[in-house]
C-alpha atoms as a PDB file:
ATOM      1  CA  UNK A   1      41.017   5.412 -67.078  1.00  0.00           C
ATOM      2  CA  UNK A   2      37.236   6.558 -66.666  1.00  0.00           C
ATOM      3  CA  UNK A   3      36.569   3.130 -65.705  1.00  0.00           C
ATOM      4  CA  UNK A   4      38.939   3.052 -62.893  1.00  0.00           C
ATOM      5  CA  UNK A   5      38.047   6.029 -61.709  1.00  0.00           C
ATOM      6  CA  UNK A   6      34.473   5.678 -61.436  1.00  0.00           C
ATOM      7  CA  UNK A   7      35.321   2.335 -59.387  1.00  0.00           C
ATOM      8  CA  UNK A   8      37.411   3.917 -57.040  1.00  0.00           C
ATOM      9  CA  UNK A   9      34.369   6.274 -56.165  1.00  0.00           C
ATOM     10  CA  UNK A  10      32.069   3.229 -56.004  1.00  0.00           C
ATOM     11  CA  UNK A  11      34.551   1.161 -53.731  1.00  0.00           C
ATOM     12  CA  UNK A  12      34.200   4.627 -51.477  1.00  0.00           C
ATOM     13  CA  UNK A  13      31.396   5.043 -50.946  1.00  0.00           C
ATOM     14  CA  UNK A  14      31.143   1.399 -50.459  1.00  0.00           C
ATOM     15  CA  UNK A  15      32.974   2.607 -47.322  1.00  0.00           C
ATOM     16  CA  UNK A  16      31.635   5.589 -45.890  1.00  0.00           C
ATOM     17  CA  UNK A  17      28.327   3.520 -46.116  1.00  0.00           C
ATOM     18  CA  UNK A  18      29.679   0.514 -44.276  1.00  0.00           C
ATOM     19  CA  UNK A  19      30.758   3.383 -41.174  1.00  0.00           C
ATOM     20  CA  UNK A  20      27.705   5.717 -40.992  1.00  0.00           C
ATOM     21  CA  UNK A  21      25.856   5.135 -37.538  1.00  0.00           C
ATOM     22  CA  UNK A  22      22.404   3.917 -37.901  1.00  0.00           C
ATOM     23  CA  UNK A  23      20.242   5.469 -34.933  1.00  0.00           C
ATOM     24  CA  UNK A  24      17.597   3.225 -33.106  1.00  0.00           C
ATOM     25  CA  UNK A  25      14.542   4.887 -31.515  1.00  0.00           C
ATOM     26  CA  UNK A  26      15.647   4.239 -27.469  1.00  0.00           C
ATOM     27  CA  UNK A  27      13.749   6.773 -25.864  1.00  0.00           C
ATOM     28  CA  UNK A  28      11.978   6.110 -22.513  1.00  0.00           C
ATOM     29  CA  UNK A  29       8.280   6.712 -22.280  1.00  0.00           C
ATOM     30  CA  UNK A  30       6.792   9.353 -19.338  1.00  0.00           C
ATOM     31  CA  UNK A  31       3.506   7.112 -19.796  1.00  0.00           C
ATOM     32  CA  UNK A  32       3.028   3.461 -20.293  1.00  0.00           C
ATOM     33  CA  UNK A  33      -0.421   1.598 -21.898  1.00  0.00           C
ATOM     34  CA  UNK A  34      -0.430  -1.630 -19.795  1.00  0.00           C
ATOM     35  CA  UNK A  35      -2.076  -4.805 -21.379  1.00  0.00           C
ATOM     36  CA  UNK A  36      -3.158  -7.411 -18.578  1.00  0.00           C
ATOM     37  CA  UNK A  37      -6.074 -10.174 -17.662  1.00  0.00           C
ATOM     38  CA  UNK A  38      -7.533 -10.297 -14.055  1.00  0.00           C
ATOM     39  CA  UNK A  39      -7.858 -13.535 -12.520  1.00  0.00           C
ATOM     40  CA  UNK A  40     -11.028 -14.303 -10.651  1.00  0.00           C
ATOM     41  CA  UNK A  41     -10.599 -14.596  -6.633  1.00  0.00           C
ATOM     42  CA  UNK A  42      -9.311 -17.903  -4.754  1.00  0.00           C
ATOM     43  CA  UNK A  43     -11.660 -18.823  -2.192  1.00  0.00           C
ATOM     44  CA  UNK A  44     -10.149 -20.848   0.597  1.00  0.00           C
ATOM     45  CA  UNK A  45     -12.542 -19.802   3.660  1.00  0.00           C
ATOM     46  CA  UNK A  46     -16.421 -19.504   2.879  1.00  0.00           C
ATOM     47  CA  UNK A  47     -15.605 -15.865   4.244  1.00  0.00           C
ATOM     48  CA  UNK A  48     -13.881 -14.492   1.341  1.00  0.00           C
ATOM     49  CA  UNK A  49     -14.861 -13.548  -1.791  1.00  0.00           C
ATOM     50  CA  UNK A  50     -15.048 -15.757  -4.732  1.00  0.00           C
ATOM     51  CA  UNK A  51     -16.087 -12.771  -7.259  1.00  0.00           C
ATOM     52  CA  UNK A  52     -14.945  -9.256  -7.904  1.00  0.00           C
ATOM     53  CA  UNK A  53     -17.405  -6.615  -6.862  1.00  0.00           C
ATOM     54  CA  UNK A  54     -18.542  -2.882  -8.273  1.00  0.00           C
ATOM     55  CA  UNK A  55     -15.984  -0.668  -7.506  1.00  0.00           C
ATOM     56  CA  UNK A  56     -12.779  -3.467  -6.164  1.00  0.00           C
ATOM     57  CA  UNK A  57      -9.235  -2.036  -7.275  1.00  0.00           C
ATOM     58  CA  UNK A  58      -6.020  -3.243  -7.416  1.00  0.00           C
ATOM     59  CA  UNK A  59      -2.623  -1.634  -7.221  1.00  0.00           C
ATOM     60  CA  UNK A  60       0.379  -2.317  -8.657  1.00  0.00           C
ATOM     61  CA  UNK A  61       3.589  -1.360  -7.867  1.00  0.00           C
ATOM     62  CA  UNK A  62       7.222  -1.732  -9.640  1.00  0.00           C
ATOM     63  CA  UNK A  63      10.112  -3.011  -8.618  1.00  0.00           C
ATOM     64  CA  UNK A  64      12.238   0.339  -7.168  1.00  0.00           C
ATOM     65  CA  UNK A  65       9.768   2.091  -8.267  1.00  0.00           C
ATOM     66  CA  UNK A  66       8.133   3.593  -5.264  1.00  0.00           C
ATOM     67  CA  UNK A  67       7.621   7.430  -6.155  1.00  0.00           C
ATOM     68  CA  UNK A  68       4.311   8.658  -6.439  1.00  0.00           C
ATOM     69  CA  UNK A  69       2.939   8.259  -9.789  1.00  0.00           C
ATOM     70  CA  UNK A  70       4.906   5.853 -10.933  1.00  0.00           C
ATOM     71  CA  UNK A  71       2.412   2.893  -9.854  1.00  0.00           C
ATOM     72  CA  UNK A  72      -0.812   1.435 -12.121  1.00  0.00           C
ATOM     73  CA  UNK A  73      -3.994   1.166 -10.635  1.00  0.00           C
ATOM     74  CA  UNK A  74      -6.943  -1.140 -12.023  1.00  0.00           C
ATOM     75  CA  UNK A  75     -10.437  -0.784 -10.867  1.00  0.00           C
ATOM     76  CA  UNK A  76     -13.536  -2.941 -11.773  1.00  0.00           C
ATOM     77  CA  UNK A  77     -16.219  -1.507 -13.287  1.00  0.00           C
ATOM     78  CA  UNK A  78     -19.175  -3.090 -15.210  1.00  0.00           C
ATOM     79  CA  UNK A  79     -18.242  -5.997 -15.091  1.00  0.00           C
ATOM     80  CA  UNK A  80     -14.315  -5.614 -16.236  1.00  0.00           C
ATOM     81  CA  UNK A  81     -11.112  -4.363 -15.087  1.00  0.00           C
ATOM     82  CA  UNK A  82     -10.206  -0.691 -16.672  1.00  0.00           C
ATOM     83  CA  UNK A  83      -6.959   0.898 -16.390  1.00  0.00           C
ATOM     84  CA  UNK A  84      -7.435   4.054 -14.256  1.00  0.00           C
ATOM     85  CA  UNK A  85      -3.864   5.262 -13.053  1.00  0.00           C
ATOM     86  CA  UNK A  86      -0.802   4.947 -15.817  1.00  0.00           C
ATOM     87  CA  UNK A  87       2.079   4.500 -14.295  1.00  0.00           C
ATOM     88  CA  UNK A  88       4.786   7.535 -15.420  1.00  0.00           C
ATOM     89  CA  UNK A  89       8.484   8.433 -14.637  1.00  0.00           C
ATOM     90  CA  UNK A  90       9.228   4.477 -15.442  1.00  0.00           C
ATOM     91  CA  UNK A  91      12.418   5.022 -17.221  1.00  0.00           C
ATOM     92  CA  UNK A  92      11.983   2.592 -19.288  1.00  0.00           C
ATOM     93  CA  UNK A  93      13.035   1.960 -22.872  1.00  0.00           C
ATOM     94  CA  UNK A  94      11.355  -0.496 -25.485  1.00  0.00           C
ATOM     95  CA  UNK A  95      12.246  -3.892 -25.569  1.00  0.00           C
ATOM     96  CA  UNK A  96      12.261  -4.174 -21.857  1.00  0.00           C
ATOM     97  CA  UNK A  97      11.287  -6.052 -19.311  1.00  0.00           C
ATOM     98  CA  UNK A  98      10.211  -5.183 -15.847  1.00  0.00           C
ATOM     99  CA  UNK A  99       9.487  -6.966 -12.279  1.00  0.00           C
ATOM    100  CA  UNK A 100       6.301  -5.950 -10.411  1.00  0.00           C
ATOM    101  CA  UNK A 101       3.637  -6.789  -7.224  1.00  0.00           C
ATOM    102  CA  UNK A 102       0.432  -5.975  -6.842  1.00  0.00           C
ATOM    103  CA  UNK A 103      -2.281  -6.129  -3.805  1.00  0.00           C
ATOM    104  CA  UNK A 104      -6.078  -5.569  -3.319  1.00  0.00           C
ATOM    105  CA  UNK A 105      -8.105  -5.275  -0.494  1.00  0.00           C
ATOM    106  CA  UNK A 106     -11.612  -3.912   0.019  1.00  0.00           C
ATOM    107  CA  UNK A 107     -12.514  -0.090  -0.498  1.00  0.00           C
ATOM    108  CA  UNK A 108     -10.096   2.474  -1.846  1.00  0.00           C
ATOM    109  CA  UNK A 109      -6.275   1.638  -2.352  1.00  0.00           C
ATOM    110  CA  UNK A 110      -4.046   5.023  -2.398  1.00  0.00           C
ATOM    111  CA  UNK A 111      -0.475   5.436  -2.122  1.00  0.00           C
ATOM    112  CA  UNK A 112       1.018   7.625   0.362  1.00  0.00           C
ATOM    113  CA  UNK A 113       5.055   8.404  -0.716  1.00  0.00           C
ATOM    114  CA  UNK A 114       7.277   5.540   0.662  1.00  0.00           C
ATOM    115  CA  UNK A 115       9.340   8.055   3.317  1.00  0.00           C
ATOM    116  CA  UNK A 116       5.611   8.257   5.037  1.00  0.00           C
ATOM    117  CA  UNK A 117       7.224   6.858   8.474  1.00  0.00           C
ATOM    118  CA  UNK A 118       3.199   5.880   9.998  1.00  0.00           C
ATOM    119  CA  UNK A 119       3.269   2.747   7.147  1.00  0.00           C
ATOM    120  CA  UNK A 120      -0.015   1.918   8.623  1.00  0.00           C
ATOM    121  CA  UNK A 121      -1.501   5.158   6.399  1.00  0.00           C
ATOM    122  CA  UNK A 122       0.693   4.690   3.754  1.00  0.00           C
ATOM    123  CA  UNK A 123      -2.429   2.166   1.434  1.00  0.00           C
ATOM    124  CA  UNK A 124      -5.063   3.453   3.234  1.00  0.00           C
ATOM    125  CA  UNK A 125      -6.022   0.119   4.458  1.00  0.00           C
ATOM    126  CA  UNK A 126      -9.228   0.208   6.455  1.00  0.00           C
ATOM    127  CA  UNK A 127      -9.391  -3.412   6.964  1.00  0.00           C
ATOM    128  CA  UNK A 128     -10.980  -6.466   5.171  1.00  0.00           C
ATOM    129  CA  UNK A 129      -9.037  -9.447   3.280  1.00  0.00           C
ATOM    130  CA  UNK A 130      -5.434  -8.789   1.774  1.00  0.00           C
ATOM    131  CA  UNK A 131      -4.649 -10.741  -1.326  1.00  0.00           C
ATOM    132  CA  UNK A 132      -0.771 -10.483  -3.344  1.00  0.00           C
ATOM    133  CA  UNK A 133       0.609 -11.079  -6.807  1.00  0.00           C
ATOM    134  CA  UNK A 134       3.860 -11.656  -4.529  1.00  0.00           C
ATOM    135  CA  UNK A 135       6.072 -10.993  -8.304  1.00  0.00           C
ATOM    136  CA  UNK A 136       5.765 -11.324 -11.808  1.00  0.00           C
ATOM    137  CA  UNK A 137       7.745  -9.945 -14.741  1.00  0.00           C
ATOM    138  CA  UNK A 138       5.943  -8.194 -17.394  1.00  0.00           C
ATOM    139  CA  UNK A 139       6.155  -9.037 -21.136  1.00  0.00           C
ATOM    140  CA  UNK A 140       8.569  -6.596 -23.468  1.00  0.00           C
ATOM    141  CA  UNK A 141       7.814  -2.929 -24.045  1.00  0.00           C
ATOM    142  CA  UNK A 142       6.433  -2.417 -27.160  1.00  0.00           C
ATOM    143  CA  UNK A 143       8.076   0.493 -29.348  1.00  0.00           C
ATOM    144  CA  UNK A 144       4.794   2.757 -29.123  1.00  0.00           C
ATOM    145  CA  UNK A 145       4.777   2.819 -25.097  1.00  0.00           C
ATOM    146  CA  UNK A 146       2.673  -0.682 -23.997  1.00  0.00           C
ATOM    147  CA  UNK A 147       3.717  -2.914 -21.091  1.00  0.00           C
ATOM    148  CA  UNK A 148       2.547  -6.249 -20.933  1.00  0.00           C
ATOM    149  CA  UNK A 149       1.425  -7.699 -17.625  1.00  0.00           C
ATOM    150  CA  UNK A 150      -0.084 -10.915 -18.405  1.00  0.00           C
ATOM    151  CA  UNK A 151      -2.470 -12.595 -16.129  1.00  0.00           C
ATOM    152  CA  UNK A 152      -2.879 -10.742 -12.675  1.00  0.00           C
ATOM    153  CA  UNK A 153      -3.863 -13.804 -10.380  1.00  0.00           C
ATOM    154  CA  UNK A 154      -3.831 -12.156  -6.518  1.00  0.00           C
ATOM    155  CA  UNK A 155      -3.713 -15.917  -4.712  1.00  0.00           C
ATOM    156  CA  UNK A 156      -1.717 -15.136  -2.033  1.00  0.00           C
ATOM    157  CA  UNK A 157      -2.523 -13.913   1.754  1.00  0.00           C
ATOM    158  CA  UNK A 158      -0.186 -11.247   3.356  1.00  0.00           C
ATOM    159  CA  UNK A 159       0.190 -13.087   6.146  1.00  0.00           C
ATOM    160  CA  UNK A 160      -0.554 -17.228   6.614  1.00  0.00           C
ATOM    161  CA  UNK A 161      -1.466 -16.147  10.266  1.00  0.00           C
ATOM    162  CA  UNK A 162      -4.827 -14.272   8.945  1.00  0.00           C
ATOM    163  CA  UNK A 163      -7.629 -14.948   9.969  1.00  0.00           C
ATOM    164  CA  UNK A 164     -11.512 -14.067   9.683  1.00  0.00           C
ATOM    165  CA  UNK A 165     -14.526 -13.587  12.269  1.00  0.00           C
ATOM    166  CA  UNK A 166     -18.061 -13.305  10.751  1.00  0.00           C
ATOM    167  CA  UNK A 167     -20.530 -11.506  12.551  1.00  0.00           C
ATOM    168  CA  UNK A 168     -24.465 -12.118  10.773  1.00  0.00           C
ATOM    169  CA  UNK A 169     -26.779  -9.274  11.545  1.00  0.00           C
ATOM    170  CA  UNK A 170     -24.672  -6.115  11.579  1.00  0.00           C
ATOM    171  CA  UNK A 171     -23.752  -3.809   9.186  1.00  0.00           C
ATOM    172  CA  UNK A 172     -20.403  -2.518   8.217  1.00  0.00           C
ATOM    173  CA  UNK A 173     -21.797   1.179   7.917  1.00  0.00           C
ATOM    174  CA  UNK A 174     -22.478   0.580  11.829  1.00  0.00           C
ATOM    175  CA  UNK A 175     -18.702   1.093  12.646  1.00  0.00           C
ATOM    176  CA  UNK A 176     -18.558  -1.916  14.867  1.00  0.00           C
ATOM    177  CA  UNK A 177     -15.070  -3.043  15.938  1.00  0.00           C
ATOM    178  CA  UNK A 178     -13.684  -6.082  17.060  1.00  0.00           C
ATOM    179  CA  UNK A 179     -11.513  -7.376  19.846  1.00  0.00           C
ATOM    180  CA  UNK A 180     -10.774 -10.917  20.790  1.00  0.00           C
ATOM    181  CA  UNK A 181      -8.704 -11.922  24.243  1.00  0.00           C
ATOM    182  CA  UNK A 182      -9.000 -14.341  26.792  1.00  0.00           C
ATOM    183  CA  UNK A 183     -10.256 -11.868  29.878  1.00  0.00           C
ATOM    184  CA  UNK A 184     -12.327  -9.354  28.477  1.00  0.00           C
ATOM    185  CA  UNK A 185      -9.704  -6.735  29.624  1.00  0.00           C
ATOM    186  CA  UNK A 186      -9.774  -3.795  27.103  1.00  0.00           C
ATOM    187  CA  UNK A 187      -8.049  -0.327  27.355  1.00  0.00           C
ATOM    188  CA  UNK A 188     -10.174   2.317  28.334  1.00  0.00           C
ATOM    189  CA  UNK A 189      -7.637   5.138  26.385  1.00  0.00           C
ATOM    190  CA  UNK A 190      -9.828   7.319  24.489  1.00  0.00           C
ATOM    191  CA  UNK A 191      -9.501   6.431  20.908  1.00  0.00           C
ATOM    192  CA  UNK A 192      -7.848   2.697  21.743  1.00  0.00           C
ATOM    193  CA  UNK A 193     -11.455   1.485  22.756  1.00  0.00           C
ATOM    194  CA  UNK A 194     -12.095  -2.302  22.160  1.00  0.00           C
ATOM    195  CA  UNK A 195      -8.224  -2.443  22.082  1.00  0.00           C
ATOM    196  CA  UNK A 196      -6.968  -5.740  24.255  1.00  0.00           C
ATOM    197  CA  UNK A 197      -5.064  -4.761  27.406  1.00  0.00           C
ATOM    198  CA  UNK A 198      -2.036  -6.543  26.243  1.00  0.00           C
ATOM    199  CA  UNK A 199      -0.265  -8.918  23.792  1.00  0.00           C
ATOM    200  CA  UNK A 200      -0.554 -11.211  26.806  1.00  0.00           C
ATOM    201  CA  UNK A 201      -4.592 -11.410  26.242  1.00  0.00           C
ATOM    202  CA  UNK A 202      -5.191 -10.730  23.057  1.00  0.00           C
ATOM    203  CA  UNK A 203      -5.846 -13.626  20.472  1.00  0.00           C
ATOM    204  CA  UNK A 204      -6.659 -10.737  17.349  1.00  0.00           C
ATOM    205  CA  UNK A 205      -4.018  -8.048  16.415  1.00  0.00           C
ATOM    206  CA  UNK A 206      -4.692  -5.671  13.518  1.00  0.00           C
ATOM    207  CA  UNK A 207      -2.667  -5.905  10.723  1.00  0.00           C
ATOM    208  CA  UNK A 208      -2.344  -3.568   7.771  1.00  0.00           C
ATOM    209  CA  UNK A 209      -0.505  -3.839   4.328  1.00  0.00           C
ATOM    210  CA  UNK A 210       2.658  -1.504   3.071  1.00  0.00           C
ATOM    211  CA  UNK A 211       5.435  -1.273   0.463  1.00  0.00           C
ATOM    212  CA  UNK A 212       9.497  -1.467   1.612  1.00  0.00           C
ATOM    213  CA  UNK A 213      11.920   1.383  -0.035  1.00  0.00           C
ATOM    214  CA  UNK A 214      12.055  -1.537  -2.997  1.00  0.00           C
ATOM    215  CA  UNK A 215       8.271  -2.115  -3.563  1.00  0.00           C
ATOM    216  CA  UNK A 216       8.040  -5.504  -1.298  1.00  0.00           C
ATOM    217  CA  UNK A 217       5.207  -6.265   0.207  1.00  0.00           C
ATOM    218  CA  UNK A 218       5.286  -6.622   4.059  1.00  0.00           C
ATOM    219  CA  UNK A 219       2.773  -5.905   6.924  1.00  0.00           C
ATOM    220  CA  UNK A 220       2.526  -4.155   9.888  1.00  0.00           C
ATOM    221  CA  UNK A 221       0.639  -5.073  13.028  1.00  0.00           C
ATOM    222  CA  UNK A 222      -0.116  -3.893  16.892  1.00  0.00           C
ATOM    223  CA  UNK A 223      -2.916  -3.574  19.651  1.00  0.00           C
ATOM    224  CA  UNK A 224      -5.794  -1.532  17.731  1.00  0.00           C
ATOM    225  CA  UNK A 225      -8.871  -1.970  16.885  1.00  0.00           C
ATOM    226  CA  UNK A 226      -9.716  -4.156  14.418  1.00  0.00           C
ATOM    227  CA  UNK A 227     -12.525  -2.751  11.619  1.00  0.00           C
ATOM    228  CA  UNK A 228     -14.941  -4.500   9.785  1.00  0.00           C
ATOM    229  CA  UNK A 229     -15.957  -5.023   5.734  1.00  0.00           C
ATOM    230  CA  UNK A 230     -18.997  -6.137   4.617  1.00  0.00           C
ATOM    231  CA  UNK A 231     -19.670 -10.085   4.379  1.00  0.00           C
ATOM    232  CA  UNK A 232     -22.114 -11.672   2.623  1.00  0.00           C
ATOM    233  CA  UNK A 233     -23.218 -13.016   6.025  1.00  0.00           C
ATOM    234  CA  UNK A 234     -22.888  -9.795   7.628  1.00  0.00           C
ATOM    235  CA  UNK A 235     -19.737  -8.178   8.885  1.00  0.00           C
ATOM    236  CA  UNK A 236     -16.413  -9.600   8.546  1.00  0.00           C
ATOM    237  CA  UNK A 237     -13.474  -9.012  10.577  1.00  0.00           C
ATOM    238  CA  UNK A 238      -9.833  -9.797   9.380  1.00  0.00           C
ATOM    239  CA  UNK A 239      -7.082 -10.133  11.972  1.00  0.00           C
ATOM    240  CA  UNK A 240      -3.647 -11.299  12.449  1.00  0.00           C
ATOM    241  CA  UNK A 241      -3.178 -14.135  14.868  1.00  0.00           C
ATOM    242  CA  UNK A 242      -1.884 -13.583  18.712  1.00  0.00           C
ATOM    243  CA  UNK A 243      -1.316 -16.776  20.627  1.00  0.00           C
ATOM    244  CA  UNK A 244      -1.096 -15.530  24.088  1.00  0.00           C
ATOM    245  CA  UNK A 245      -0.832 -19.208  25.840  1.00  0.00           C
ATOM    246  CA  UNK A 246       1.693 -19.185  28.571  1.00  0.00           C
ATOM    247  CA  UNK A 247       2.330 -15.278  28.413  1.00  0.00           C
ATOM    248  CA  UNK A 248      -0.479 -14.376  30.347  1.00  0.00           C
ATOM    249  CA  UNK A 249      -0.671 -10.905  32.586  1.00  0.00           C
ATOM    250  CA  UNK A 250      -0.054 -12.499  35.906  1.00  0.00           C
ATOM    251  CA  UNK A 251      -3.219 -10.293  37.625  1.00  0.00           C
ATOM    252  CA  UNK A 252      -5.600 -11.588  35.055  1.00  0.00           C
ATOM    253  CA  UNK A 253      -4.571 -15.081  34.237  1.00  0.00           C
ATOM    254  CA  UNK A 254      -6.838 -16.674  36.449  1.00  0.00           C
ATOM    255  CA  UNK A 255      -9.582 -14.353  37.112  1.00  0.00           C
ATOM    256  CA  UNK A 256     -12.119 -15.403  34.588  1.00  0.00           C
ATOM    257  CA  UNK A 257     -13.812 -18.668  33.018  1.00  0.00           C
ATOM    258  CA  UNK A 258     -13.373 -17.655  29.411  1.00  0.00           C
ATOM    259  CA  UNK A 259     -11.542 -19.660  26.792  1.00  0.00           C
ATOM    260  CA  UNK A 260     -12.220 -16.388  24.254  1.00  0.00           C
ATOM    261  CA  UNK A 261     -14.291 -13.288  24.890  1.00  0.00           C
ATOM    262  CA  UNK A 262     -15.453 -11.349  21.488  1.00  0.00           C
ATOM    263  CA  UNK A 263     -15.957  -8.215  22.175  1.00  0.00           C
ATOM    264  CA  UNK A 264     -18.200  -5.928  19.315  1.00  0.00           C
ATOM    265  CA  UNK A 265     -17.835  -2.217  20.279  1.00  0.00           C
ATOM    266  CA  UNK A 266     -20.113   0.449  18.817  1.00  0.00           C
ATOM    267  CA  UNK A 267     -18.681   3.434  20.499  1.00  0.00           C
ATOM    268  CA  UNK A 268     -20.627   3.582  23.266  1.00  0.00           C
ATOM    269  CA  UNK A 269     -21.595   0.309  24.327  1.00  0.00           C
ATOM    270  CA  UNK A 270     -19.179  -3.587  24.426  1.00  0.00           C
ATOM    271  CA  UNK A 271     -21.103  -6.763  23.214  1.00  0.00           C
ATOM    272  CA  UNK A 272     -19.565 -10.127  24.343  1.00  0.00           C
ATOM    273  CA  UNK A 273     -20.015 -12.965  23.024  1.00  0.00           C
ATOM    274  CA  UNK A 274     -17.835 -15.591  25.306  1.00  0.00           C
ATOM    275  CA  UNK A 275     -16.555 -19.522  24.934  1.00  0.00           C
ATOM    276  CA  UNK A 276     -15.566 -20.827  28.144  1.00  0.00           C
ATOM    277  CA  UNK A 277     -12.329 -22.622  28.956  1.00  0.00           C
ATOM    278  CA  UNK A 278     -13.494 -26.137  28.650  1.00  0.00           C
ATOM    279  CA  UNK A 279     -15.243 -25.693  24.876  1.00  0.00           C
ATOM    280  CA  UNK A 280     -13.365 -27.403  22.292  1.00  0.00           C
ATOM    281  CA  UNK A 281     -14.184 -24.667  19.965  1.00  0.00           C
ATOM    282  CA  UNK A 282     -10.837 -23.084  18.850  1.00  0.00           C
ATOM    283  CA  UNK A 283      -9.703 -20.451  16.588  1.00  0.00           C
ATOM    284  CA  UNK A 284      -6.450 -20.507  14.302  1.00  0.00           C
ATOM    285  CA  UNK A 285      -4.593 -18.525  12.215  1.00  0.00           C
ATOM    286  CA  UNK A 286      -5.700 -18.766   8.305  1.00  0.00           C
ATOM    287  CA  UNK A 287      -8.973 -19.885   9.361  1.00  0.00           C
ATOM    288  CA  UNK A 288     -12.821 -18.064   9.472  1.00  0.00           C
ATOM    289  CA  UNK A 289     -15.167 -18.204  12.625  1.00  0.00           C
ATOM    290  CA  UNK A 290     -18.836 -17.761  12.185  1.00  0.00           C
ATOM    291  CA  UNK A 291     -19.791 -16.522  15.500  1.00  0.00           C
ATOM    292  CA  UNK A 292     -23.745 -16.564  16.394  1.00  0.00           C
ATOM    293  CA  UNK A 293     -26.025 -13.434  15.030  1.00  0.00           C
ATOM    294  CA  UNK A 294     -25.920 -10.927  16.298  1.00  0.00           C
ATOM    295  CA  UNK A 295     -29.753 -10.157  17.842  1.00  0.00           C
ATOM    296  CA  UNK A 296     -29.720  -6.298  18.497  1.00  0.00           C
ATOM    297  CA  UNK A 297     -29.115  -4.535  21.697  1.00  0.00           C
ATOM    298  CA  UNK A 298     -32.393  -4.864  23.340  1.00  0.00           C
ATOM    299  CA  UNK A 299     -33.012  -8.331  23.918  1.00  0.00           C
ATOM    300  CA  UNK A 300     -29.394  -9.678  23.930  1.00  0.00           C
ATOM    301  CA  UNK A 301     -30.039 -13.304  23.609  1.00  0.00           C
ATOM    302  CA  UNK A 302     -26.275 -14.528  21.844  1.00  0.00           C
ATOM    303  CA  UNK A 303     -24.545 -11.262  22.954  1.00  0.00           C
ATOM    304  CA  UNK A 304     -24.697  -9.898  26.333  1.00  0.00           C
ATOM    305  CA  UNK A 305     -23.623  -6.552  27.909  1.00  0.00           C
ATOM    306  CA  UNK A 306     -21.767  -7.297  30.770  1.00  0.00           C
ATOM    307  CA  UNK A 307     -19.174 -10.642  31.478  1.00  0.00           C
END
């Protein structure tokens, strides 16, 4: 009877083992560890960079995750790329997976919060070369908080209607800006200086990087002017392509000779370097121009003062 008895208990426990809930660690993590590689730069102009530099940083940004906070940033220092922003507030739980983008461009890259309306402040963009992971999908969250990014390889422009001009002999600290129409016709609004007149003129628009509500990647662009980043051969200034053929401003259409007037403005004074309508010399979008040195404002030999 002992025997059976003693069973019976067995068998039940048996049971209430076989129902008992076994709890799994599924908490989220307010901080994430990322592991990652850096590819080097793709060169496909002899203006751009084929090397990271002191001080170069990359952001990266999650998919719907546009708060502030919750992006990474890498910087490169030494010789490698460190992890100096986590990103927090992720929501995410171990085991899983998550889509991301990220961008680089010379100088500083903040993050201004995504219901900033002026998108051109939202990066801080200053100008210089944009280059995209367009979207990758990190590895699995490990159970102690790290995210797995993989290789970062930035090989993509913003915009396939980029393009650079290369100005030797000036210096970026020098605050030169850039212009590039057909006329020479420039606004004279304080503060738009070295801006073209219109659309209708201008063959360079600046164009700046920013993140949609969902993290994409998109660009903005308009009549400003355009800034300038150092260049190994000088200064280099990225724009975004403006074909003004056939939209012309009817009262300047046929008043000058030029073909393409750049215009370098140092906040005082314009500097023109011109190509005349019948040069087969062209610019094009995803292209870089090397235009002549520039030889200083007194004896004006490649750029001149006055059209």
């Amino acid at each position: 009877m002992k025997k059976n008895i003693f069973a019976a208990m067995v068998v039940l426990a048996t049971a209430f083992a076989s129902c008992e809930t076994i709890e799994t660690d599924s908490k989220s993590f307010d901080e994430l560890d990322l592991t990652f590689d850096v590819a080097d730069p793709v060169s496909d102009t002899r203006a751009i960079k084929s090397a990271w530099e002191e001080g170069d940083e990359i952001l990266i940004v999650f998919y719907e995750k546009v708060e502030n906070g919750q992006q990474a940033k890498l910087k490169y220092t030494s010789g490698q790329w460190t992890l100096v922003q986590k990103p927090s507030g992720l929501g995410l739980e171990a085991g899983s997976t998550i889509r991301f983008k990220a961008i680089h461009f010379p100088g500083s890259i903040g993050y201004d919060k995504i219901d900033n309306t002026d998108y051109y402040e939202q990066l801080g963009y200053a100008g210089g070369n944009v280059r995209i992971l367009k979207e990758q999908r990190s590895g699995e969250l490990t159970a102690d908080g790290v995210l797995p990014l993989g290789t970062i390889a930035l090989d993509s422009k913003l915009s396939d209607s980029e393009y650079q001009i290369v100005v030797p002999g000036i210096s970026a600290s020098d605050s030169y800006t850039m212009a590039v129409t057909c006329n020479g016709h420039f606004s004279s609004i304080a503060g738009k200086e070295n801006t073209p007149y219109s659309f209708g003129c201008a063959y360079a628009q600046v164009y700046f990087p920013y993140f949609s509500s969902k993290g994409t990647i998109t660009f903005g662009g308009g009549l400003k002017p355009v800034k300038g980043v150092a260049n190994a051969d000088g200064v280099a200034f990225t724009c975004y392509y403006n074909e003004p053929s056939g939209r012309f401003d009817s009262e300047v259409k046929d008043t000058d000779p030029y073909k393409y007037v750049f215009s370098l403005y140092d906040g005082g004074t314009y500097y023109y370097y011109t190509i005349p309508k019948d040069s087969d010399k062209v610019i094009a979008a995803g292209k870089a121009i090397k235009l002549p040195t520039f030889d200083g404002k007194g004896s004006k030999t490649n750029w001149k003062t006055s059209l």
